[in-house]
N, C-alpha and C. Protein backbone atom coordinates (compact mmCIF):
# COMPACT_ATOMS: atom_id res chain seq x y z
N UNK A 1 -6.46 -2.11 -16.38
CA UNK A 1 -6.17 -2.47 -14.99
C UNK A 1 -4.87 -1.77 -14.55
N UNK A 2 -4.90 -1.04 -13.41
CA UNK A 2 -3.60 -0.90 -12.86
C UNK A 2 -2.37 -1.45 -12.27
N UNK A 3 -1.34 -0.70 -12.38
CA UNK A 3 -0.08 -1.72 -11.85
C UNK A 3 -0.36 -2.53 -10.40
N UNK A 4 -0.95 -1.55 -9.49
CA UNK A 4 -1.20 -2.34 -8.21
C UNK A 4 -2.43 -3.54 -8.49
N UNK A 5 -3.54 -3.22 -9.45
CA UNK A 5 -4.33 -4.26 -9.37
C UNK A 5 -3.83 -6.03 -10.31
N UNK A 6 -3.21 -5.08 -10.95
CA UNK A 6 -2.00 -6.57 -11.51
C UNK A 6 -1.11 -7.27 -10.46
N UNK A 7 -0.48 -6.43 -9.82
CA UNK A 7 0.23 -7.60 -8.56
C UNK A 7 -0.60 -7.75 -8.00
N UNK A 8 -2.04 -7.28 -7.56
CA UNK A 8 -2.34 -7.55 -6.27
C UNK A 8 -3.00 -9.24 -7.13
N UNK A 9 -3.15 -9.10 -8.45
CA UNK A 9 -4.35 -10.07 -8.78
C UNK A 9 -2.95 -11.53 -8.94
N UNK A 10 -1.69 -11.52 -9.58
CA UNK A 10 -0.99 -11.85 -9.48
C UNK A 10 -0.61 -12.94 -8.16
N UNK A 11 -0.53 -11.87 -7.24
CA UNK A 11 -0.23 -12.81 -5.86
C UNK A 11 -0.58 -13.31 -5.33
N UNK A 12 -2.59 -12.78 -5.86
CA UNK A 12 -3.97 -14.06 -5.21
C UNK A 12 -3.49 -15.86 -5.69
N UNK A 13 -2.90 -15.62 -7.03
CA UNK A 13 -3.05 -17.09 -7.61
C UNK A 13 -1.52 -17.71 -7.08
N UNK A 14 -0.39 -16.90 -5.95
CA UNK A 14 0.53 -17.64 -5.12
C UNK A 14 0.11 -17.80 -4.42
N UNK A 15 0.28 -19.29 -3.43
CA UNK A 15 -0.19 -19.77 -2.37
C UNK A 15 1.05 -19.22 -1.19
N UNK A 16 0.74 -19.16 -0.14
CA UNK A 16 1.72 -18.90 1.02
C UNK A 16 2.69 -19.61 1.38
N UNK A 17 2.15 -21.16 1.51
CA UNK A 17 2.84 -22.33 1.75
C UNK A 17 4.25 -22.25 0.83
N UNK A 18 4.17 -21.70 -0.34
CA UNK A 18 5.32 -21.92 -1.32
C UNK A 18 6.88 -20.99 -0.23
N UNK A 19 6.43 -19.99 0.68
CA UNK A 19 7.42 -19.45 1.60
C UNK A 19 8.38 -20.41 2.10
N UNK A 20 7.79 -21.66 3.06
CA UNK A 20 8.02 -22.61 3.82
C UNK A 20 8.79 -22.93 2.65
N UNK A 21 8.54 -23.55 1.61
CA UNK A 21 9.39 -24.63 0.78
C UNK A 21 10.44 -23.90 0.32
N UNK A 22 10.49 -22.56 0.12
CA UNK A 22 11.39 -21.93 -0.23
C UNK A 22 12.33 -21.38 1.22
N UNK A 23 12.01 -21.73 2.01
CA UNK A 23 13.43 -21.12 3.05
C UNK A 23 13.45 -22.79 3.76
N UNK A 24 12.87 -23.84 3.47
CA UNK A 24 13.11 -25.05 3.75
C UNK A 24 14.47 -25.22 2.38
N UNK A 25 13.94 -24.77 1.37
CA UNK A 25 15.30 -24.91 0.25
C UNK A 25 16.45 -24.77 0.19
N UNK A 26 16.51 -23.05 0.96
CA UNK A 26 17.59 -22.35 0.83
C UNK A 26 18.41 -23.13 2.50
N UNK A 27 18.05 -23.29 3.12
CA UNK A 27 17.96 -24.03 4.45
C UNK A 27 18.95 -25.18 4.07
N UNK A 28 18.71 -26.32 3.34
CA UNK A 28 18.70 -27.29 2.96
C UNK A 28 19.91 -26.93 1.87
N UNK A 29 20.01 -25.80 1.56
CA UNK A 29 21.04 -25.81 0.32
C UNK A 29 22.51 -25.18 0.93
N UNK A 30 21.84 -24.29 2.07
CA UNK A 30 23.39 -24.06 2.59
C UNK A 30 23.82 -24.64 3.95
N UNK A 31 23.03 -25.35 3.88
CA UNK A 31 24.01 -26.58 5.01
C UNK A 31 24.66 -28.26 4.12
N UNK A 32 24.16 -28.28 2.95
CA UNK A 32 24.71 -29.07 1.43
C UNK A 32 26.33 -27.98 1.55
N UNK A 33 25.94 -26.74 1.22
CA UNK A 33 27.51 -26.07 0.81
C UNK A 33 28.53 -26.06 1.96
N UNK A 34 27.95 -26.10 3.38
CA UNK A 34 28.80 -26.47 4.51
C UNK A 34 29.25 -27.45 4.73
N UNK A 35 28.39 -28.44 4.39
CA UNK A 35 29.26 -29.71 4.43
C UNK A 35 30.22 -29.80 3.04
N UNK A 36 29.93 -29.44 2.13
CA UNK A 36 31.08 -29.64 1.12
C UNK A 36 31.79 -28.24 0.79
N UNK A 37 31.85 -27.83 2.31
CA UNK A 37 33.52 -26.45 2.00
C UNK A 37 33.27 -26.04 1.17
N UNK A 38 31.65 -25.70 1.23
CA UNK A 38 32.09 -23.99 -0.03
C UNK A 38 31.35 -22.81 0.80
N UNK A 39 31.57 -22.99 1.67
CA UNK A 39 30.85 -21.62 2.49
C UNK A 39 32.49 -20.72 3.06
N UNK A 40 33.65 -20.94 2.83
CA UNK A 40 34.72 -20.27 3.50
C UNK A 40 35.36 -21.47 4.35
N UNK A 41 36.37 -20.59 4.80
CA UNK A 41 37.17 -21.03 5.93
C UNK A 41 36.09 -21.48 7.11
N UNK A 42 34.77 -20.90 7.78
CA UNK A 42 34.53 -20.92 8.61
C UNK A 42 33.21 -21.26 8.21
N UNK A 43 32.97 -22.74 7.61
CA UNK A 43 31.62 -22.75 7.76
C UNK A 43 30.53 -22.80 8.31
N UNK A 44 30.74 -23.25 9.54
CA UNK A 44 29.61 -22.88 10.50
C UNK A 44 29.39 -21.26 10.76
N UNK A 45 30.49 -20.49 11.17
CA UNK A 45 30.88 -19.21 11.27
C UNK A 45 29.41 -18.50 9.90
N UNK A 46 29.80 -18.50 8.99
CA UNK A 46 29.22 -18.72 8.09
C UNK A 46 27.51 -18.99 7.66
N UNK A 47 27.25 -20.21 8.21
CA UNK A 47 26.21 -20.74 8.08
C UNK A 47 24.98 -19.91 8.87
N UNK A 48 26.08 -19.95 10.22
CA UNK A 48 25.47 -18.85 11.21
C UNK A 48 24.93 -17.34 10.93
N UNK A 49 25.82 -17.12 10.10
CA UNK A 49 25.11 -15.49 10.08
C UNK A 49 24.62 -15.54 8.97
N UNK A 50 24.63 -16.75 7.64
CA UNK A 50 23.24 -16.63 6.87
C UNK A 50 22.00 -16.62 7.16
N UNK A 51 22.16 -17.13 8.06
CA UNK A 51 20.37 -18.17 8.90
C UNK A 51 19.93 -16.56 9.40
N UNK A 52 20.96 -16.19 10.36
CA UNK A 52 20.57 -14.80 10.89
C UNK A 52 20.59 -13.50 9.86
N UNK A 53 20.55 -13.11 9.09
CA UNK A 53 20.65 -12.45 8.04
C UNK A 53 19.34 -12.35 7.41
N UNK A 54 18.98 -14.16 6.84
CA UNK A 54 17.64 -14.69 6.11
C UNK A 54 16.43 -13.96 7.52
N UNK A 55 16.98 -14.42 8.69
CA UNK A 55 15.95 -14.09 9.53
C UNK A 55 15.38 -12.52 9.83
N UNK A 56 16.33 -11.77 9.46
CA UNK A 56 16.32 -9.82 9.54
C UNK A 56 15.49 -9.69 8.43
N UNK A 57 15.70 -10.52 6.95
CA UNK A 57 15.59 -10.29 6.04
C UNK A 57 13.76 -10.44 5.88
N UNK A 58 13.30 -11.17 6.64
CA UNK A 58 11.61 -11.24 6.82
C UNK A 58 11.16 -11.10 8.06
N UNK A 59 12.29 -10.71 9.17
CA UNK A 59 11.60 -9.58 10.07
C UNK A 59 11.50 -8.26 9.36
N UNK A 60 12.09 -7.75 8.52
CA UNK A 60 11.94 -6.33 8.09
C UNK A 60 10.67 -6.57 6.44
N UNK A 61 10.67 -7.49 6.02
CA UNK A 61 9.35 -7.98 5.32
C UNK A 61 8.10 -7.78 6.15
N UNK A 62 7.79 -8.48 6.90
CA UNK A 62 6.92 -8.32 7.85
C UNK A 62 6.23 -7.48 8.62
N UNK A 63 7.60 -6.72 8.67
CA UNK A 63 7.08 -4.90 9.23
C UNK A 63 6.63 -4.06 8.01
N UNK A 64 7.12 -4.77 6.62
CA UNK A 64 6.66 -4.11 5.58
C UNK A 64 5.33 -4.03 5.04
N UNK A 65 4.54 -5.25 5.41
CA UNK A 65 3.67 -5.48 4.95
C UNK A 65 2.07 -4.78 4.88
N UNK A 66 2.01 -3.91 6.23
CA UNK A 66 1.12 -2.65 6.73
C UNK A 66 1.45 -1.48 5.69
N UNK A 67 2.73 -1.00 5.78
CA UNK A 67 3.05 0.35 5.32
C UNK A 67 2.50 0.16 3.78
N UNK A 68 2.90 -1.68 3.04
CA UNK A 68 2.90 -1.69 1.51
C UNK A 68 1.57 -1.60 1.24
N UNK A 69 0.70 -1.90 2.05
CA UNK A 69 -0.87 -1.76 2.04
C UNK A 69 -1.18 -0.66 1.81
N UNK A 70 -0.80 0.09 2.49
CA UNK A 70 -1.37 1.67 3.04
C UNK A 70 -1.50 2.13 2.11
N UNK A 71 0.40 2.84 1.62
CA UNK A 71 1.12 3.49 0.63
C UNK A 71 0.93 3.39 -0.83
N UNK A 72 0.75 1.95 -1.14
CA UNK A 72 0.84 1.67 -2.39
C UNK A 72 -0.54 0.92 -2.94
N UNK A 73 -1.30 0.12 -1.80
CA UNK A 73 -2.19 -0.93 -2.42
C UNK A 73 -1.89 -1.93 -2.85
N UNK A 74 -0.36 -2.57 -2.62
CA UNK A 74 -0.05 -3.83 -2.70
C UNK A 74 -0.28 -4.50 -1.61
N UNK A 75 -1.29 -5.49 -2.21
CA UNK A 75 -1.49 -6.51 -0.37
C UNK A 75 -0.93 -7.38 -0.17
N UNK A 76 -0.20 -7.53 0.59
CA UNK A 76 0.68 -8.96 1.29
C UNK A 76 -0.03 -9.54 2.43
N UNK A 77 -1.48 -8.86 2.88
CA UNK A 77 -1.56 -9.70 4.31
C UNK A 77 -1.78 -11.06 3.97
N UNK A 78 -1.99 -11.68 2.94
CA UNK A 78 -2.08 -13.21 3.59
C UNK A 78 -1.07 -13.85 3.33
N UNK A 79 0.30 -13.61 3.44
CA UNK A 79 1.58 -13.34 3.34
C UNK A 79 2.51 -13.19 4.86
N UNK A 80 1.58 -12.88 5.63
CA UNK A 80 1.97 -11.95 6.57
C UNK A 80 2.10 -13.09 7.81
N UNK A 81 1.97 -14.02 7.89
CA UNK A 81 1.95 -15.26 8.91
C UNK A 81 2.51 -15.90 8.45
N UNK A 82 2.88 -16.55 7.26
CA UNK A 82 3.95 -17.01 6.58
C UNK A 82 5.32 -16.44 6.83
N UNK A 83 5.22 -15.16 6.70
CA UNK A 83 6.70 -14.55 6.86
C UNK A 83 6.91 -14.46 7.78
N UNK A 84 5.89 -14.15 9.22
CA UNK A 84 6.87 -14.23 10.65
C UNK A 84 7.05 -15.75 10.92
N UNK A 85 6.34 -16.54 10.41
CA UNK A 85 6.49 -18.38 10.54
C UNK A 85 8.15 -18.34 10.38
N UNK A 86 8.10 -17.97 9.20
CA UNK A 86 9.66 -17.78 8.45
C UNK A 86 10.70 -17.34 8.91
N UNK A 87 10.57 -16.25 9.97
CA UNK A 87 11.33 -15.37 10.11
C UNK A 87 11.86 -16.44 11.92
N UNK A 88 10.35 -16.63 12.23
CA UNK A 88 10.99 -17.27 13.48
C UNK A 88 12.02 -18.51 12.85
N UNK A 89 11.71 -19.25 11.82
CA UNK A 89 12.43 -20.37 11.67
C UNK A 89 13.92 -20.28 11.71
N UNK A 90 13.71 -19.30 10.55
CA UNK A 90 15.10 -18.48 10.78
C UNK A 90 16.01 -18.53 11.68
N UNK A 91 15.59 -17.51 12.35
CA UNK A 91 15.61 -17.48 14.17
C UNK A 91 16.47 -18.89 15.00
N UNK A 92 15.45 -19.38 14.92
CA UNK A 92 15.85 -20.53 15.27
C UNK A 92 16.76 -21.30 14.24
N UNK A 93 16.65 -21.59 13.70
CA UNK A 93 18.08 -22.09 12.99
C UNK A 93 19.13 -21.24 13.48
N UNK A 94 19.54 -20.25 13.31
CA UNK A 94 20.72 -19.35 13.43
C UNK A 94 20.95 -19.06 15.12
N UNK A 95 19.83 -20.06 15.97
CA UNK A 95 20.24 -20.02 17.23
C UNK A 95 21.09 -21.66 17.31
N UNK A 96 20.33 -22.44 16.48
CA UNK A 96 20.59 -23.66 16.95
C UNK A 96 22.17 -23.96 16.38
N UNK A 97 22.04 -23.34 14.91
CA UNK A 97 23.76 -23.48 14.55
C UNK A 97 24.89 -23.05 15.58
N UNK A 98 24.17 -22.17 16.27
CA UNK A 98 25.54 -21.10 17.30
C UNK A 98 25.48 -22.30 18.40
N UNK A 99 24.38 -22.77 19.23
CA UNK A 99 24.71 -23.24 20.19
C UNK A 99 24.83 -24.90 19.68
N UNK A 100 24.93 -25.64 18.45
CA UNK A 100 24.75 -27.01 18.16
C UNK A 100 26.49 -26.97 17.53
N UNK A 101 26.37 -26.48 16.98
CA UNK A 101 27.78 -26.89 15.47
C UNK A 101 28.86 -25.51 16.17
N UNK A 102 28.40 -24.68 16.56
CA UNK A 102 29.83 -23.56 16.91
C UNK A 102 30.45 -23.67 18.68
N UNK A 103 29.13 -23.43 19.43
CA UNK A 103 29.39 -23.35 21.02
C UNK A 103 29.58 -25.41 21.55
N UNK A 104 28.51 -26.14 21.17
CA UNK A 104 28.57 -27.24 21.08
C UNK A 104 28.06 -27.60 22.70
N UNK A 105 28.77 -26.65 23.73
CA UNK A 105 28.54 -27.73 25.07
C UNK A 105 27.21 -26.32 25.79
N UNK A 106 26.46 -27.18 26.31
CA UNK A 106 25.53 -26.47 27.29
C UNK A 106 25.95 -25.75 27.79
N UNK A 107 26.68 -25.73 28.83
CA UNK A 107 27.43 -24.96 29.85
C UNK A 107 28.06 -23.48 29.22
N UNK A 108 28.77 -23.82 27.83
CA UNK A 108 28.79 -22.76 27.57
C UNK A 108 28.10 -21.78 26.81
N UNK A 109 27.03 -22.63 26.23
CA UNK A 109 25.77 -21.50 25.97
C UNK A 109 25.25 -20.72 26.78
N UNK A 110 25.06 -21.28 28.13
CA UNK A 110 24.53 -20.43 28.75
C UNK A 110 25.65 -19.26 29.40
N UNK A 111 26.86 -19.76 29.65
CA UNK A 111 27.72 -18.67 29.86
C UNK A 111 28.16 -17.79 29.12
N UNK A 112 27.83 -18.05 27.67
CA UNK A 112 27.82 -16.46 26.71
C UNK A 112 26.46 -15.78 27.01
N UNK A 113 25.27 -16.64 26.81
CA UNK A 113 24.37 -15.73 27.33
C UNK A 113 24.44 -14.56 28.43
N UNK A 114 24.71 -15.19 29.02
CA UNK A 114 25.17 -14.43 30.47
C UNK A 114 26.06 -13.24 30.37
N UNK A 115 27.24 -13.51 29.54
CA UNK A 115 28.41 -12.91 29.92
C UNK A 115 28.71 -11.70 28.49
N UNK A 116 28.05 -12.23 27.35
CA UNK A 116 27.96 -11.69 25.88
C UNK A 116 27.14 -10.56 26.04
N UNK A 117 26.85 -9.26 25.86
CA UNK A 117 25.56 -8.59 25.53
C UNK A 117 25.40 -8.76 24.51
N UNK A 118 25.47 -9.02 23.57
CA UNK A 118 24.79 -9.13 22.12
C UNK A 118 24.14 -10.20 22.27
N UNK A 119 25.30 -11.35 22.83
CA UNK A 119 23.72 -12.50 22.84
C UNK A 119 22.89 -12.98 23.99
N UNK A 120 22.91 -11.79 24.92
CA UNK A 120 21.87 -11.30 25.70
C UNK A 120 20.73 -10.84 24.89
N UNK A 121 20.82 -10.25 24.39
CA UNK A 121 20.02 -9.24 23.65
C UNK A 121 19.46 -9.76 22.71
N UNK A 122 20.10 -10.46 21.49
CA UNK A 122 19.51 -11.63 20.93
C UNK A 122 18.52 -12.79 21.28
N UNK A 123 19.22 -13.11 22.34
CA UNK A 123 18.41 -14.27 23.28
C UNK A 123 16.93 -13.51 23.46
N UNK A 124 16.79 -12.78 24.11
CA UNK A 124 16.04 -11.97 24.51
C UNK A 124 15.01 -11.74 23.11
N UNK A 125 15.12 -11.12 21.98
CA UNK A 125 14.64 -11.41 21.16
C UNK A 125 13.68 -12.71 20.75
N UNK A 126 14.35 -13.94 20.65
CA UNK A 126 14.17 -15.15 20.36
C UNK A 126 13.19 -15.57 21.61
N UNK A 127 12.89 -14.99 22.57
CA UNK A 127 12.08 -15.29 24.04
C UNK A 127 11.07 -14.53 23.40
N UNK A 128 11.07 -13.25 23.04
CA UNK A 128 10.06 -12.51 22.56
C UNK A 128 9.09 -13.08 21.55
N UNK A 129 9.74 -13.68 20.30
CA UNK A 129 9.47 -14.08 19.29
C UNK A 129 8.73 -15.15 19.54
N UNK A 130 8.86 -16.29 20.29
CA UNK A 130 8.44 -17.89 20.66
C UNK A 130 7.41 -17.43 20.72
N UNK A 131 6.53 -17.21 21.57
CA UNK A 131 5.07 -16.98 22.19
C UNK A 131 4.35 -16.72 20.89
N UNK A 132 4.48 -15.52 20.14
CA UNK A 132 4.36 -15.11 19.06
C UNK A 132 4.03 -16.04 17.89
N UNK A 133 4.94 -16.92 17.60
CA UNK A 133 5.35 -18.52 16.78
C UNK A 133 4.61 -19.00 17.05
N UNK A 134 4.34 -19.55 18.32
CA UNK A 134 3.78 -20.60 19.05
C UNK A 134 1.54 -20.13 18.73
N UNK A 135 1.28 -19.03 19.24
CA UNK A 135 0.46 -18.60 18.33
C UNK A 135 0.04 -17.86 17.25
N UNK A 136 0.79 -18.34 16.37
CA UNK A 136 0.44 -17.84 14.86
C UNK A 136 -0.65 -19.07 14.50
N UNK A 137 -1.66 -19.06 14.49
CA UNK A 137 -2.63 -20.29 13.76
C UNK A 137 -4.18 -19.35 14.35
N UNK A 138 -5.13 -19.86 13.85
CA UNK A 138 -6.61 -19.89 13.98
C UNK A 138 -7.07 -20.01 15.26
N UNK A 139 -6.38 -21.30 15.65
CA UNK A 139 -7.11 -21.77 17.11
C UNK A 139 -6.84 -20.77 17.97
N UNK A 140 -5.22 -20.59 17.92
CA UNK A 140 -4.70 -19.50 19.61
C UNK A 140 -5.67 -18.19 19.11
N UNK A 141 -6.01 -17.58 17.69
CA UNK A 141 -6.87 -16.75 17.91
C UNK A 141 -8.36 -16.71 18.19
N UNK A 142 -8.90 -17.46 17.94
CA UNK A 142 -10.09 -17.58 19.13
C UNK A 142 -10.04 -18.11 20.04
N UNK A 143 -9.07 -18.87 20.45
CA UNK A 143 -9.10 -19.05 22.32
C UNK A 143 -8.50 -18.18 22.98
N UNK A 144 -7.55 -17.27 22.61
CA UNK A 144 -7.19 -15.73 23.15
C UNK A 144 -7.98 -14.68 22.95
N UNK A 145 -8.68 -14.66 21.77
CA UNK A 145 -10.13 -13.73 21.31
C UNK A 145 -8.82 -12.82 20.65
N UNK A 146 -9.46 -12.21 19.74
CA UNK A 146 -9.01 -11.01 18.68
C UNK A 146 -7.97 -10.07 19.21
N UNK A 147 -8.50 -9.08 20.42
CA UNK A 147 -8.10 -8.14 20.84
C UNK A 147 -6.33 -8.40 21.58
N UNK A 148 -6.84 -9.57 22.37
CA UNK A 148 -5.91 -10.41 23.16
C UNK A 148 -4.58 -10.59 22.57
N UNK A 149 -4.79 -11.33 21.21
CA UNK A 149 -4.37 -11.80 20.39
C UNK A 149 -3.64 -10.92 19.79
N UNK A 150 -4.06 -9.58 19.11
CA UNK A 150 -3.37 -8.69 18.56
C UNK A 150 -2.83 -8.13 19.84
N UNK A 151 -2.81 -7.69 20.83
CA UNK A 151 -2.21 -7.54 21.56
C UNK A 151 -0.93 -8.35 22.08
N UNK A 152 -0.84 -9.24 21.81
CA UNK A 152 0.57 -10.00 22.26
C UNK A 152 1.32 -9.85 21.15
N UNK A 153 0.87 -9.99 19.52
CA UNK A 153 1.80 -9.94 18.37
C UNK A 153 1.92 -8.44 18.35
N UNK A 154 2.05 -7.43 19.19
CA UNK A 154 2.10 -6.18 19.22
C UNK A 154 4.08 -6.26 19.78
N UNK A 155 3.93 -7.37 20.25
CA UNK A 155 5.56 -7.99 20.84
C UNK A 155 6.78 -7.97 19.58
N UNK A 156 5.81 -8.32 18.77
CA UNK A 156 6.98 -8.00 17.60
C UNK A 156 7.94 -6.97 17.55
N UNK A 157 7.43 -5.71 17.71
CA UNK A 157 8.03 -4.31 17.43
C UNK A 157 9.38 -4.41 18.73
N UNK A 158 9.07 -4.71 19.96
CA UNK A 158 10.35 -4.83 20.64
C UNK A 158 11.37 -6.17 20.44
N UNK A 159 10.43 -7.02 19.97
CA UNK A 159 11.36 -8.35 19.46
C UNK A 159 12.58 -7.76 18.19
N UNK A 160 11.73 -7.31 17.15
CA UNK A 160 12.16 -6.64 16.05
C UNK A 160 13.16 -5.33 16.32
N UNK A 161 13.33 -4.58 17.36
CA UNK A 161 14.18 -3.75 17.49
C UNK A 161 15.27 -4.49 18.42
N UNK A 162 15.27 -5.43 19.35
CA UNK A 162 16.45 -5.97 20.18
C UNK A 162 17.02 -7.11 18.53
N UNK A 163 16.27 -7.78 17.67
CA UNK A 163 16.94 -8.33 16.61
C UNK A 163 17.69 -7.23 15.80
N UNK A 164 17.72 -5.79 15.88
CA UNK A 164 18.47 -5.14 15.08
C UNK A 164 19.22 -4.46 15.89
N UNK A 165 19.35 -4.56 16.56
CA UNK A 165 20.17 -4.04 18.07
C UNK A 165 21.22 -5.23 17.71
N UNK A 166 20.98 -6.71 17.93
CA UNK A 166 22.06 -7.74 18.24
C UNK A 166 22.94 -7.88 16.88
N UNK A 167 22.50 -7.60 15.88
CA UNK A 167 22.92 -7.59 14.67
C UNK A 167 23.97 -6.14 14.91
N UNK A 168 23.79 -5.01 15.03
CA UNK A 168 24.63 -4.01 15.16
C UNK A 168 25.53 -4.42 16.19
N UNK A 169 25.54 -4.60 17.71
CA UNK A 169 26.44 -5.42 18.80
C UNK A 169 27.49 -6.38 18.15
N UNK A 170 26.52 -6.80 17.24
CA UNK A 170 27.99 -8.35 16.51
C UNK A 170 28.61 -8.01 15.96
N UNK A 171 28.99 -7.30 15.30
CA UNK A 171 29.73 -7.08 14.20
C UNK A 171 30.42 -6.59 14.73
N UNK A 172 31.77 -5.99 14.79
CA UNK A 172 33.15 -5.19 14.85
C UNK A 172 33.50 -3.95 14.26
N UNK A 173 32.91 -2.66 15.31
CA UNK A 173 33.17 -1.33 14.96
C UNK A 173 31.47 -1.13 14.14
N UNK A 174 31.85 0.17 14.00
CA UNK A 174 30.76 0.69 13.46
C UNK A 174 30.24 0.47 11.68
N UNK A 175 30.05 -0.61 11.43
CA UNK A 175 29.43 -0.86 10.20
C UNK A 175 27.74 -0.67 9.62
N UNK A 176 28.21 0.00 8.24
CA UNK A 176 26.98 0.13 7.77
C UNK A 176 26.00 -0.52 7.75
N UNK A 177 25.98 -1.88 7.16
CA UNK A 177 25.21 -2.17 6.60
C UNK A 177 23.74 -3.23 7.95
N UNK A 178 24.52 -3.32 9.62
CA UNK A 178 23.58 -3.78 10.23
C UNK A 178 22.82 -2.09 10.84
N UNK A 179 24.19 -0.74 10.77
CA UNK A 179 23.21 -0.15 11.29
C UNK A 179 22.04 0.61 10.31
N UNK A 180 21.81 0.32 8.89
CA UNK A 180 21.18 0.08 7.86
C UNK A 180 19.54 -0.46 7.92
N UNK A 181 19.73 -1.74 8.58
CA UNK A 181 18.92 -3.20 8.98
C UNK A 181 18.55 -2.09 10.47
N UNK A 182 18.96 -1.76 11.36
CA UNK A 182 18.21 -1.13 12.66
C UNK A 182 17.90 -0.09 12.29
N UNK A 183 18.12 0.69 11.49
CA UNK A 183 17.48 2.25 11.33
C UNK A 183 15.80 1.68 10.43
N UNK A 184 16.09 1.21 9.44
CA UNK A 184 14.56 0.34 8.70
C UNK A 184 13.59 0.06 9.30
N UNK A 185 14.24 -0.74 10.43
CA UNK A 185 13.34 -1.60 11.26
C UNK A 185 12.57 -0.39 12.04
N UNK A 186 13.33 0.70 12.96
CA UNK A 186 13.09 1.71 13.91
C UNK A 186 12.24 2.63 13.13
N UNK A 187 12.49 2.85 11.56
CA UNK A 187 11.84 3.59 10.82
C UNK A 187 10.06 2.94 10.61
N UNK A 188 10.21 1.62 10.29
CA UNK A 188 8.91 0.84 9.85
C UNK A 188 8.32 0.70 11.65
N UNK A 189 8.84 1.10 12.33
CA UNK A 189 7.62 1.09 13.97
C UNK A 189 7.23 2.51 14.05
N UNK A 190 8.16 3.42 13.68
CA UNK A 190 7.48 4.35 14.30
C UNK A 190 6.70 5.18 13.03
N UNK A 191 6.62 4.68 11.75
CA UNK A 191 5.78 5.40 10.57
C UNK A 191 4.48 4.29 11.18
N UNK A 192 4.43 3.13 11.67
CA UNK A 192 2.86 2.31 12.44
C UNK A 192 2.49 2.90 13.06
N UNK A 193 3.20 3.72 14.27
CA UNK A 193 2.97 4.63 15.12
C UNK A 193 2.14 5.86 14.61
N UNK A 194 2.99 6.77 13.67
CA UNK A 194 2.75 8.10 13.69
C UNK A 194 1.85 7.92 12.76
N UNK A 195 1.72 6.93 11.97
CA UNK A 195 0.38 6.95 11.13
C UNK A 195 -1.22 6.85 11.70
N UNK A 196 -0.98 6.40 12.92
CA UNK A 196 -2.07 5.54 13.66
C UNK A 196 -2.60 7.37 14.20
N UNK A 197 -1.54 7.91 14.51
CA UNK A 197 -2.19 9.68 14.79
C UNK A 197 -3.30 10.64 14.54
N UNK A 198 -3.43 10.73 13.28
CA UNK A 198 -4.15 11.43 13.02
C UNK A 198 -5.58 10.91 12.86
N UNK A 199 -5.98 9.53 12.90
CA UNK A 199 -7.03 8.49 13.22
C UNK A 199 -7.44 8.91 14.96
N UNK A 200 -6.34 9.12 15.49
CA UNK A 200 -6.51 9.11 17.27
C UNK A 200 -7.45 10.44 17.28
N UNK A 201 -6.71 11.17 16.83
CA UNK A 201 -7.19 13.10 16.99
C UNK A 201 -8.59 12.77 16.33
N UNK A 202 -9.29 12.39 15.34
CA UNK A 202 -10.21 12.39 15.01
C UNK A 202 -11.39 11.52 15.76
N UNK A 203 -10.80 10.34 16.11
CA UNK A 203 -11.57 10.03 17.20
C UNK A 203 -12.24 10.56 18.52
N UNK A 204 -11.46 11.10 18.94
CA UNK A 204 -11.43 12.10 20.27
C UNK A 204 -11.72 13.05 19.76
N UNK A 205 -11.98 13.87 18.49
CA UNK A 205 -12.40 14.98 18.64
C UNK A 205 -13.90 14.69 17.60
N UNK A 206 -14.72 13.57 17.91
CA UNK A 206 -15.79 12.74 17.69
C UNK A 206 -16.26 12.89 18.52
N UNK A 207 -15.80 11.94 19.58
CA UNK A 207 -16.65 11.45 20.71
C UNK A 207 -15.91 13.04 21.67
N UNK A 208 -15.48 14.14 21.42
CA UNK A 208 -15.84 15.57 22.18
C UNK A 208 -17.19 16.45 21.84
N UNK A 209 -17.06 16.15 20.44
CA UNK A 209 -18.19 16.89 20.00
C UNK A 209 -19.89 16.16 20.32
């Protein structure tokens, strides 16, 4: 048996659900270290850009999961709804810490929104992403029908580039390692893209002949 048919046979006998319990864990374990002062000086500060970090960390999973198919024959798709589940949770956590435990009052959430571009841009993201969340299940795909359906999670790719956009905006000066996280991300849309090419040309030069 080959190396790919060993993981692939491997990952049939993990269930998906085990994702959830595992970023419900890590979730659960570093808001334990925030409350008992071991996250730094600034634990919310802190807490905040783990959540957002964990969340890049299976938006760029997620975009992986096509190319790992293709390239290699490792399959992750039933993997693949789990991890944007994940990724939104993420998401949301690392929104709710900023505006619950750091910003605290309404008024001024919405006036960084407003007044911040990064968390314009972020925000914006997290608007993208919801709809998306909201139908990830069975039902929204047959009551939207297939086409429909893949057509709206097609939202990802601009969700996924304004999340690596806000990550580069935050940080202070030009650092590696978010513009690292946006070049990946920009790289894994447009190898979906340019791969989808030479499928197009052959089509059309099908239905010419």
């Amino acid at each position: 048996m080959s190396l790919k048919n060993q993981i692939n046979s491997a990952l049939r006998r993990v269930p998906p659900w085990l994702l959830y319990f595992t970023a419900l864990g890590y979730t659960g374990w570093m808001l334990w270290l925030g409350v008992n002062n071991q996250l730094g000086a600034d634990p919310v500060k802190a807490l905040e850009h783990k959540m957002g970090e964990m969340a890049l960390y299976f938006l760029v999973a997620g975009l992986c999961v096509t190319p790992l198919k293709k390239i290699t024959g490792v399959n992750l798709m039933k993997y693949r709804r789990a991890i944007g589940l994940v990724c939104f949770f993420f998401v949301a956590m690392h929104l709710l810490v900023w505006a619950v435990l750091d910003v605290q009052r309404l008024s001024a959430v919405w006036a960084d929104i407003v007044k911040r571009p990064y968390i314009t841009v972020g925000m914006a993201s997290f608007v993208i992403l919801l709809p998306l969340a909201i139908t990830s299940n069975n039902y929204s795909i047959r009551k939207l029908g297939g086409a429909a359906w893949a057509n709206l999670h097609k939202m990802i790719y601009p969700a996924a580039i304004l999340g690596g956009l806000h990550y580069v905006m935050l940080v202070k000066g030009w650092q590696i390692r978010p513009m690292i996280f946006l070049g990946i991300i920009l790289a894994l849309i447009a190898w979906r893209y340019w791969s989808k090419r030479p499928a197009r040309r052959v089509q059309a030069s099908s239905a010419s002949g």
